[in-house]
Protein backbone atom coordinates (compact mmCIF):
# COMPACT_ATOMS: atom_id res chain seq x y z
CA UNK A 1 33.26 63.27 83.15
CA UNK A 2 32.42 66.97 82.32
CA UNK A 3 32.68 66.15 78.59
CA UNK A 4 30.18 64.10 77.97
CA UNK A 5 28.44 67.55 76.56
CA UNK A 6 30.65 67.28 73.81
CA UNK A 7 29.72 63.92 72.54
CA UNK A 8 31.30 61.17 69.55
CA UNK A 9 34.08 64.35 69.36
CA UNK A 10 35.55 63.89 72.83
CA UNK A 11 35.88 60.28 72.58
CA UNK A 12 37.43 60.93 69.16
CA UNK A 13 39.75 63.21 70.49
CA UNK A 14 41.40 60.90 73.39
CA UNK A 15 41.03 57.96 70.74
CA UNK A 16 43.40 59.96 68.55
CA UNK A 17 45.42 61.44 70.53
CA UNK A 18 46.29 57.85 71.82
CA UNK A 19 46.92 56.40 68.56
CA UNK A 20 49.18 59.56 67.12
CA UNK A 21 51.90 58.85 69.88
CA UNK A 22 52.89 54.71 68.60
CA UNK A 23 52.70 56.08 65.24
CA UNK A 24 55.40 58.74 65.40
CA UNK A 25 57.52 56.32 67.41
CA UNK A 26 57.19 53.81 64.67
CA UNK A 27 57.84 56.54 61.52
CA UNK A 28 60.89 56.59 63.24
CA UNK A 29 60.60 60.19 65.23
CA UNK A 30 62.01 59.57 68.51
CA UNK A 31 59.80 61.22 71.04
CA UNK A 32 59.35 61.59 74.90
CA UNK A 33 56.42 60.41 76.15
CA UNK A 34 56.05 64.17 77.87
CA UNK A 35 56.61 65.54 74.80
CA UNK A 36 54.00 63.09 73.00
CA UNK A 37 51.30 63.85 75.20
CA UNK A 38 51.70 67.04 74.91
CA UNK A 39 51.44 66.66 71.32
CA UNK A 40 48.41 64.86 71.71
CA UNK A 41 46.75 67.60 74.23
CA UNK A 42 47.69 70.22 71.67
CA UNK A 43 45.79 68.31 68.86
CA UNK A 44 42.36 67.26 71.07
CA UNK A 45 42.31 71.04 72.18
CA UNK A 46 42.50 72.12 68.39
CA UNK A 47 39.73 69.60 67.40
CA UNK A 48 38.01 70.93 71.05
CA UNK A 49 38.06 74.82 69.85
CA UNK A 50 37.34 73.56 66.12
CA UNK A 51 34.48 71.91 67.05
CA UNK A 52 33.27 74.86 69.28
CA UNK A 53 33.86 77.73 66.48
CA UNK A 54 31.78 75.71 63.73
């Protein structure tokens, strides 16, 4: 995998990403899972660019 540069942060990333989609569904926001990954893409590529600015 060609993030394995990037270390704990990547694994983070995909661990949270994973784990924000069941809990929206279970606060009771109705999602699609298109529409949750995409979510979850949005959010690791904010930690991503975060992570690369500090």
């Amino acid at each position: 995998m060609s993030k394995k540069s990037i270390g704990d942060d990547g694994v983070t990333d995909s661990q949270a990403g994973m784990n924000h989609i069941p809990d929206l569904s279970e606060n009771g926001v109705s999602l699609q899972p298109v529409q949750a990954r995409t979510i979850a893409l949005v959010v690791a590529v904010a930690f991503f660019m975060q992570a690369e600015s500090q």
